[in-house]
Protein backbone atom coordinates (compact mmCIF):
# COMPACT_ATOMS: atom_id res chain seq x y z
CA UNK A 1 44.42 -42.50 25.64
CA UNK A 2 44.68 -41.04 29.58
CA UNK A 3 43.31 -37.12 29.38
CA UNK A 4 44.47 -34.56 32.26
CA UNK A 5 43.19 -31.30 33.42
CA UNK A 6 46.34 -29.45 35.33
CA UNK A 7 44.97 -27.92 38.49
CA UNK A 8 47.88 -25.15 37.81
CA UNK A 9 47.39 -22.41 40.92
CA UNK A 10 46.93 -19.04 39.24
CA UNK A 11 48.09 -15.74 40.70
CA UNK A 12 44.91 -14.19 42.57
CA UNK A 13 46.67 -10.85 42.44
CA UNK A 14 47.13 -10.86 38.24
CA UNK A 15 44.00 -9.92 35.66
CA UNK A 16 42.56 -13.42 33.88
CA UNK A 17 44.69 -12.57 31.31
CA UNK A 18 47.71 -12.51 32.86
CA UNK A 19 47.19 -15.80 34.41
CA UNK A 20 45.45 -17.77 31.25
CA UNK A 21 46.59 -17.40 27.52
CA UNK A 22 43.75 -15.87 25.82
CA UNK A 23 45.66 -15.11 22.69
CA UNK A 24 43.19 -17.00 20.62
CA UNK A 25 39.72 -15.66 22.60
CA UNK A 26 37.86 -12.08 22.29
CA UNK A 27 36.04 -11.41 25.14
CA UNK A 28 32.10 -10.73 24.86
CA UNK A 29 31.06 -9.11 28.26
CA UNK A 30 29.56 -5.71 29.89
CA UNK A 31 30.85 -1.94 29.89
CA UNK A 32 30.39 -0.76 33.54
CA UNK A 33 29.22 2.52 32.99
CA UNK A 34 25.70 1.11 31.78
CA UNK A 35 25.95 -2.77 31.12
CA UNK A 36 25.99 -2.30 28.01
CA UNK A 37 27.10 -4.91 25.58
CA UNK A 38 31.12 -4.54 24.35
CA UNK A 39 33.58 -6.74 22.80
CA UNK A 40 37.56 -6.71 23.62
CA UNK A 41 39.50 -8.49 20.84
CA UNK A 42 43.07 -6.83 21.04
CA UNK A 43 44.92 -9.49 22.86
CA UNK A 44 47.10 -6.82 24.85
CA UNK A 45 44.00 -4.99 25.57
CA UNK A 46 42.57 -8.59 26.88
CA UNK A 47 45.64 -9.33 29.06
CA UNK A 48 45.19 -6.40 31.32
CA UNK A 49 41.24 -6.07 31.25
CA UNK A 50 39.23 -6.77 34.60
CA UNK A 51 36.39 -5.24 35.59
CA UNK A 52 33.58 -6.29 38.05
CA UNK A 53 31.79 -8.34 35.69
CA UNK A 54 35.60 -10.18 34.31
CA UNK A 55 37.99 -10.99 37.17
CA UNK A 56 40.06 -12.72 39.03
CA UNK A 57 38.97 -14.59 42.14
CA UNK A 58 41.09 -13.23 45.03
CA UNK A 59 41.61 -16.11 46.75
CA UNK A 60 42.52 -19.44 44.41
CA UNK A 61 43.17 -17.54 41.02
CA UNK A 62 40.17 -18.42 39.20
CA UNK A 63 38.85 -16.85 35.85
CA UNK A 64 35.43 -15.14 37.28
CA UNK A 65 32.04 -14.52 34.82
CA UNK A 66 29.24 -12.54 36.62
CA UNK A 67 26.33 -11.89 34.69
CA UNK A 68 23.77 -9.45 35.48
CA UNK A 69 20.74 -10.66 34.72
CA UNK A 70 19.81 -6.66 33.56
CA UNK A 71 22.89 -7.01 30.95
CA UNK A 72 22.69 -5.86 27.69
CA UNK A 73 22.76 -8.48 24.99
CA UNK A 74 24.57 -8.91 21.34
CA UNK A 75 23.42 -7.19 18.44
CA UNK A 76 22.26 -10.18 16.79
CA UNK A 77 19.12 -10.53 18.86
CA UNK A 78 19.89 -12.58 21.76
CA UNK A 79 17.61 -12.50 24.47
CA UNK A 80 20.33 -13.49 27.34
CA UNK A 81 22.90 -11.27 28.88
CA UNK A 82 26.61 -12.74 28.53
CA UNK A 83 30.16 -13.05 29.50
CA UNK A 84 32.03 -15.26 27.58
CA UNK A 85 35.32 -16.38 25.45
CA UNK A 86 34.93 -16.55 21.81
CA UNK A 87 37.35 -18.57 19.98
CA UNK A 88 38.64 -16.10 17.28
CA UNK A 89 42.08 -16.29 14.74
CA UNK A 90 43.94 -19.10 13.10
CA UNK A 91 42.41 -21.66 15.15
CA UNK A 92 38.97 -21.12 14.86
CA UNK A 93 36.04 -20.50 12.55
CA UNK A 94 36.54 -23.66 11.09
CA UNK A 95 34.25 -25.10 8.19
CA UNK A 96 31.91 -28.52 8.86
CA UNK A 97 33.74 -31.07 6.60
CA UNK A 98 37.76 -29.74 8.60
CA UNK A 99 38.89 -33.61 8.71
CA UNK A 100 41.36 -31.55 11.37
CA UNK A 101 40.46 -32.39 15.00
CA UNK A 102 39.31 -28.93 16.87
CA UNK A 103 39.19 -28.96 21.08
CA UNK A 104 38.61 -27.65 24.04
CA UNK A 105 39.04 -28.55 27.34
CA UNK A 106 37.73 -26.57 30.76
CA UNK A 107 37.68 -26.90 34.34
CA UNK A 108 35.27 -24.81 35.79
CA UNK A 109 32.49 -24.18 38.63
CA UNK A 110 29.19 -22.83 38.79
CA UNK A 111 28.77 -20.81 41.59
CA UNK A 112 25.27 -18.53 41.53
CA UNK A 113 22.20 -18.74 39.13
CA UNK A 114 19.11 -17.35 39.22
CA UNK A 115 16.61 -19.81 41.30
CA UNK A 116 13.35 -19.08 39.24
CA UNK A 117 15.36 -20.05 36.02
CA UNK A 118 18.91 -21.77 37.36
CA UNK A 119 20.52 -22.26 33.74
CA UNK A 120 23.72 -21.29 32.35
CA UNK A 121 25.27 -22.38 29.14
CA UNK A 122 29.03 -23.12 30.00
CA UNK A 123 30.79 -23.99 26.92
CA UNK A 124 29.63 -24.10 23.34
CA UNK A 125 30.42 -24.77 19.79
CA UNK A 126 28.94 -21.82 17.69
CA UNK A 127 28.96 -20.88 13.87
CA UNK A 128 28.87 -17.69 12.07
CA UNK A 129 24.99 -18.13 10.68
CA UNK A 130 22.15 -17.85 12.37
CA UNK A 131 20.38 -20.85 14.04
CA UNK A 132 23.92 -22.80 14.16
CA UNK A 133 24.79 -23.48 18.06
CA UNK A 134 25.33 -27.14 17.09
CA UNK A 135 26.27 -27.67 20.46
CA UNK A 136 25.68 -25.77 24.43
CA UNK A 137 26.73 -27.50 27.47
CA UNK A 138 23.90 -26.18 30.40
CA UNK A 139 24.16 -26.08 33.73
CA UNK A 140 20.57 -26.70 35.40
CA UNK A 141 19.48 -26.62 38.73
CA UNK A 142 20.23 -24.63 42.25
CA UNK A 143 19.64 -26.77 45.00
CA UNK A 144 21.99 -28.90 46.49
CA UNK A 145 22.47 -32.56 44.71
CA UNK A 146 19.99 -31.65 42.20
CA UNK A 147 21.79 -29.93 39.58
CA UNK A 148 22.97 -31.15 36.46
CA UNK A 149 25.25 -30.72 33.37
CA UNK A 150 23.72 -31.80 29.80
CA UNK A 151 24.84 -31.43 26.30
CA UNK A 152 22.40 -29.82 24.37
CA UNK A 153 22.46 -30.99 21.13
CA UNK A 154 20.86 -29.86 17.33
CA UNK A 155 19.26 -32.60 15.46
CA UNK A 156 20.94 -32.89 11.88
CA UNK A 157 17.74 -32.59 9.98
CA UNK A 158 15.60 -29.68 8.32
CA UNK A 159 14.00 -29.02 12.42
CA UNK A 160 17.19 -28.35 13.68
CA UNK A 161 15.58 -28.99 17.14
CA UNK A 162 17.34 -29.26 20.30
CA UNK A 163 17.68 -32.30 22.58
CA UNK A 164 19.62 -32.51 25.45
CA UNK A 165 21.76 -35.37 27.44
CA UNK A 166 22.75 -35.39 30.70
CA UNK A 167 26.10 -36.12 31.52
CA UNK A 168 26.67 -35.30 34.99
CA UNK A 169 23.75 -35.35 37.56
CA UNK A 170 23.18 -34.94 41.68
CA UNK A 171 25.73 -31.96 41.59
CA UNK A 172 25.33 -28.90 44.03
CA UNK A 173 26.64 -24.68 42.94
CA UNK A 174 30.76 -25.02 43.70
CA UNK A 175 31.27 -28.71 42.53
CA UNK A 176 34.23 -28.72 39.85
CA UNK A 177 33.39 -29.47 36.46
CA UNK A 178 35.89 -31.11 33.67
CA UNK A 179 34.91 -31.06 30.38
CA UNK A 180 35.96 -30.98 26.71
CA UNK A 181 34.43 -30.70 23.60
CA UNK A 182 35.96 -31.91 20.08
CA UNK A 183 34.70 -31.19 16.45
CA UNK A 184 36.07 -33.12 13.62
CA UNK A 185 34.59 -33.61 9.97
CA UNK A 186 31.16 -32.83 11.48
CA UNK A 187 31.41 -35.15 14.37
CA UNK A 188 30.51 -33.07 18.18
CA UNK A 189 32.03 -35.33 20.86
CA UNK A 190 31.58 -33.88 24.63
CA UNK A 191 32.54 -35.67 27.68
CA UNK A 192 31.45 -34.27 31.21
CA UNK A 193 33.10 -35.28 34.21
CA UNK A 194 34.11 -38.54 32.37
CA UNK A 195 30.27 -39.09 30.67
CA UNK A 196 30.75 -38.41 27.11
CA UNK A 197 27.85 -38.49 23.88
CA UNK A 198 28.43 -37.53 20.68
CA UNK A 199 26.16 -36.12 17.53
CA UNK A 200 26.98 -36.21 13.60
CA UNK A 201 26.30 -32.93 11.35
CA UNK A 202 25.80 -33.42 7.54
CA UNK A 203 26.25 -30.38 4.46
CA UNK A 204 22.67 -31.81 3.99
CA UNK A 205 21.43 -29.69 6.71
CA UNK A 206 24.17 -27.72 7.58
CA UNK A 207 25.41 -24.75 5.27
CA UNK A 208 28.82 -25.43 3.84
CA UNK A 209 29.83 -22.05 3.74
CA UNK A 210 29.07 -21.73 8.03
CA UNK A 211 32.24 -21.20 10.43
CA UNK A 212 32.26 -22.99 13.69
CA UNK A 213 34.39 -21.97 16.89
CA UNK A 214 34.43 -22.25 20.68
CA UNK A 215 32.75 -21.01 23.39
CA UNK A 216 33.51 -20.57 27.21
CA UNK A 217 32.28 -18.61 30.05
CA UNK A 218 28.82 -17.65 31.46
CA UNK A 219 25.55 -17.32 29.11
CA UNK A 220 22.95 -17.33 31.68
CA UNK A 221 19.32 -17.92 30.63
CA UNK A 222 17.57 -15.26 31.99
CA UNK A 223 16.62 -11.98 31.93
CA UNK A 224 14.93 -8.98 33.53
CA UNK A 225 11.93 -9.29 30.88
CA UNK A 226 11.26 -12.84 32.48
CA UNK A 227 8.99 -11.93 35.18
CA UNK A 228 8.07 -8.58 35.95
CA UNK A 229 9.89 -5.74 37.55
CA UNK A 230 11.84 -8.95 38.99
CA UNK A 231 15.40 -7.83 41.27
CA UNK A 232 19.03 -7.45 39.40
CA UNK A 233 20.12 -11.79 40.31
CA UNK A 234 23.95 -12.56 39.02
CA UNK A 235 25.21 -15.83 37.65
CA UNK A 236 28.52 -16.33 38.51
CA UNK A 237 31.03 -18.79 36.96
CA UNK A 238 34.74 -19.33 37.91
CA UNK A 239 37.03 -21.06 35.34
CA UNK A 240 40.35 -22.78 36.63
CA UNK A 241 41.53 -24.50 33.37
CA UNK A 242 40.85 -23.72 29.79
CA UNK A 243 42.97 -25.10 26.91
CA UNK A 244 42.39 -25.65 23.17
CA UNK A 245 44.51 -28.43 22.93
CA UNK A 246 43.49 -32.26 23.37
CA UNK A 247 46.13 -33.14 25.27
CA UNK A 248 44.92 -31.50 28.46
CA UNK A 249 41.61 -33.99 29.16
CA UNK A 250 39.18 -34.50 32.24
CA UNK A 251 40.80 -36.21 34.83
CA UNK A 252 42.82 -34.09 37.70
CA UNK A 253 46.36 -35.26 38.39
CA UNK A 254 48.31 -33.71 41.54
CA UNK A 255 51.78 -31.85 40.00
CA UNK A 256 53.35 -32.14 43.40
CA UNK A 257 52.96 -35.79 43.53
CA UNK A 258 56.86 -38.03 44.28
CA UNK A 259 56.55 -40.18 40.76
CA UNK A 260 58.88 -43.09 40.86
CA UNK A 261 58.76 -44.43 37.45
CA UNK A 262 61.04 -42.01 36.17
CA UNK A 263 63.50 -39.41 36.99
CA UNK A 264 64.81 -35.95 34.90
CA UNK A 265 68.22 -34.46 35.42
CA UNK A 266 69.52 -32.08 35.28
CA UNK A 267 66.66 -30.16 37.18
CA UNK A 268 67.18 -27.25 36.63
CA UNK A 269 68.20 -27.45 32.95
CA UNK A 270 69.41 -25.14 30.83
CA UNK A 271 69.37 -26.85 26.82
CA UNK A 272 68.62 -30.38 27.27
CA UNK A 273 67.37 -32.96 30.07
CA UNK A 274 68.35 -36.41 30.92
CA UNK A 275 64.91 -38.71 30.79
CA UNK A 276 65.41 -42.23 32.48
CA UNK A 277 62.70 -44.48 33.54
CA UNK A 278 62.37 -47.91 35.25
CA UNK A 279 59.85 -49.25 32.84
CA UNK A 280 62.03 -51.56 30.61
CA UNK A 281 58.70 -51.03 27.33
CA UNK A 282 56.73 -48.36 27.38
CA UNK A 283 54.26 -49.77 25.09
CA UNK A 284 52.52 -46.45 23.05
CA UNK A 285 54.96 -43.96 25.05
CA UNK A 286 54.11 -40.36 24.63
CA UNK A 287 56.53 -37.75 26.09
CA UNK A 288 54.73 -34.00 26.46
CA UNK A 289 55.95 -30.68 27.55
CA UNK A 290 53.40 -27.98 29.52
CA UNK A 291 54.55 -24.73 30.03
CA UNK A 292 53.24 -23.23 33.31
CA UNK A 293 49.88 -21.89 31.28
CA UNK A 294 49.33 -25.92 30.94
CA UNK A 295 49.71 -24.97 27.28
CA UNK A 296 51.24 -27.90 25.01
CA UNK A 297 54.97 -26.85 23.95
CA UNK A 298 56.50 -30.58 22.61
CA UNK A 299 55.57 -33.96 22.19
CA UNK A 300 57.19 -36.64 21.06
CA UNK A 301 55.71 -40.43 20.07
CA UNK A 302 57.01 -43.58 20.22
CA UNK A 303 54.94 -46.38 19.18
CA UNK A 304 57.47 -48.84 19.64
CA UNK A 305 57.68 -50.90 22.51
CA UNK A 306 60.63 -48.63 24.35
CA UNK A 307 62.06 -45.57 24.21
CA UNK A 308 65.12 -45.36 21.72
CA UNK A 309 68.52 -45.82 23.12
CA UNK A 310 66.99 -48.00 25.46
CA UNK A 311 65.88 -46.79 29.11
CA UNK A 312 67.51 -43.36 28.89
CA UNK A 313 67.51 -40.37 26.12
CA UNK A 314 68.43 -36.93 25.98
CA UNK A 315 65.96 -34.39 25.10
CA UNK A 316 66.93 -31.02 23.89
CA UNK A 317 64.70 -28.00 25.09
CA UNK A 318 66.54 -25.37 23.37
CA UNK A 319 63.49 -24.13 21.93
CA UNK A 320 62.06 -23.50 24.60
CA UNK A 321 62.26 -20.46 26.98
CA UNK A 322 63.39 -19.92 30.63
CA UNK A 323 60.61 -21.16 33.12
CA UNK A 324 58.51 -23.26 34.91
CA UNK A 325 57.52 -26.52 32.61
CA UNK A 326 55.60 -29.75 33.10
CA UNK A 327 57.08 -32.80 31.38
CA UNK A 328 54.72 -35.87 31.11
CA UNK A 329 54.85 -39.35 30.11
CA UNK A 330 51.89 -41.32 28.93
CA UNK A 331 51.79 -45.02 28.20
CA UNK A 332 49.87 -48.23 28.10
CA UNK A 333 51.54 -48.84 32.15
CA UNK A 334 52.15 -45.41 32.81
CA UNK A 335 51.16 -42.02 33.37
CA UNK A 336 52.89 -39.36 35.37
CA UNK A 337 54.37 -35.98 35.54
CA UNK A 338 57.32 -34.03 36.80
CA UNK A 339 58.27 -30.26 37.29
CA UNK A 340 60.66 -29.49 35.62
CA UNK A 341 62.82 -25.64 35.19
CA UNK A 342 64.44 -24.27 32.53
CA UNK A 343 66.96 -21.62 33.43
CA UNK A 344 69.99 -19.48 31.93
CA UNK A 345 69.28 -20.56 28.41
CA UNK A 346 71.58 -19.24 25.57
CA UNK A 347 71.24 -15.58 24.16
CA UNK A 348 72.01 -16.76 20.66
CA UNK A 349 70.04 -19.96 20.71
């Protein structure tokens, strides 16, 4: 199956929550009166927080982490100062044996660490117990063309050690990083910039009655009791794409790109478009629906070898809002991706 991350440009003059749906994330980050470790879970709370540690870059619209590395940390004994997205609600806390799929994708950069230890942990898959990070995705290195990305992995035994695996390597501070992480019936699968590896956890080792969920942001790996009386350093992350649904994968596809093998109309639309493309089969079709958020609204399949009614359908979109959409088709010969608007729809849809 072909994977995209949406480059979507974000508004550099909204808060991160304005511009990304974090209606399924807390935020774990720093009060500014004395760094001081807070959490903010209310969602409308989340929409309009910023502060100078949670922002949004002023130029390209990016989700910004900075860390100081004199941060206070969570009350369940962590050693690192933090700014991340935990996965909270319906959606996550999931048990080990879910035989549902659970995913996240993320485009992001790393764009300061601390030279005397350059780490940051970028995504993760946590659980509720202690000693359960069954998965963290680090960022190592400072120098240009040394750095790397690894999944750091627990081993499913009675150690529960940690191993790592790099999965991207001879990468400098600003290079863009697509990744996503999956979790099903025990299974880890993360792929990095296209590299992917993959771990198996059993009820053998692993408590049955744990929760897992995601993680996302900046968890930098050091702190002011590393050396002594060392300066304040920052680690600073900026995030361009996060989604929790698979459809939304590691390879970048330009939205203002002329695609030829098939055409929408009307364009605006109000309740229903016109699809027609110039593929006679579309072996495995998929058709998918973005909103501007890049968040999956429809999808239809067709494993047949065309599309019913032959070349052309009609799709209804009357349950969908007014606004800026995305609609995609994925096949065996295909896969491309028009704008498409939705305007003037119904009062009494």
């Amino acid at each position: 199956m072909v994977n995209f991350v949406y480059s979507l440009a974000q508004d550099p003059t909204l808060t991160p929550g304005a511009n990304f749906d974090l209606s399924a994330w807390k935020l774990q980050t720093l009060r500014e009166s004395d760094n001081s470790f807070t959490e903010i879970s209310n969602t409308s709370e989340l929409k309009v927080h910023s502060s100078k540690f949670f922002y949004t870059d002023g130029t390209d619209g990016a989700m910004v982490f900075r860390v100081p590395s004199n941060g206070g940390t969570t009350s369940s004994g962590t050693k690192y100062p933090r700014v991340e997205l935990r996965q909270t609600g319906a959606s996550g806390n999931w048990k080990l044996s879910d035989e549902n799929e659970h995913y996240l994708t993320a485009q992001c950069q790393v764009i300061e660490v601390a030279q005397v230890k350059p780490k940051t942990i970028i995504g993760q898959i946590h659980g509720s117990e202690s000693n359960s990070e069954m998965l963290k995705l680090r960022w190592t290195g400072y120098k240009d063309g040394e750095c790397f990305v690894e999944a750091r992995f627990q081993t499913n035994d009675n150690a529960g050690s940690e191993y790592g695996v790099k999965l991207a390597t001879g990468l400098s501070l600003g290079d863009m990083i697509d990744y996503s992480i999956s979790m099903k019936n025990g299974e880890v699968i993360v792929t990095v910039n296209g590299n992917s590896a993959s771990q198996t956890y059993t009820s053998q080792f692993y408590g049955t009655t744990d929760r897992y969920y995601f993680k996302a942001g900046n968890y930098i790996q050091w702190n002011d009791e590393i050396v002594s009386a060392p300066p304040v350093v920052f680690g600073v992350n900026k995030l361009y794409k996060l989604s929790l649904h698979r459809d939304t994968g590691t390879s970048i596809i330009d939205l203002n790109e002329v695609n030829k093998s098939f055409k929408i109309y009307p364009n605006p639309a109000i309740d229903y478009v016109i699809l027609e493309t110039n593929s006679s089969k579309l072996s495995n079709a998929k058709l998918q629906i973005f909103d501007e958020s890049g968040r999956l609204r429809m999808e239809m399949n067709y494993p047949k070898s065309q599309l019913p009614g032959g070349n052309s359908q009609r799709i209804s979109l009357s349950e969908l809002e007014s606004g800026l959409y995305y609609i995609r088709i994925i096949s065996d010969s295909m896969a491309e991706t028009k704008k498409l608007l939705i305007s003037n729809q119904q009062e009494n849809r």
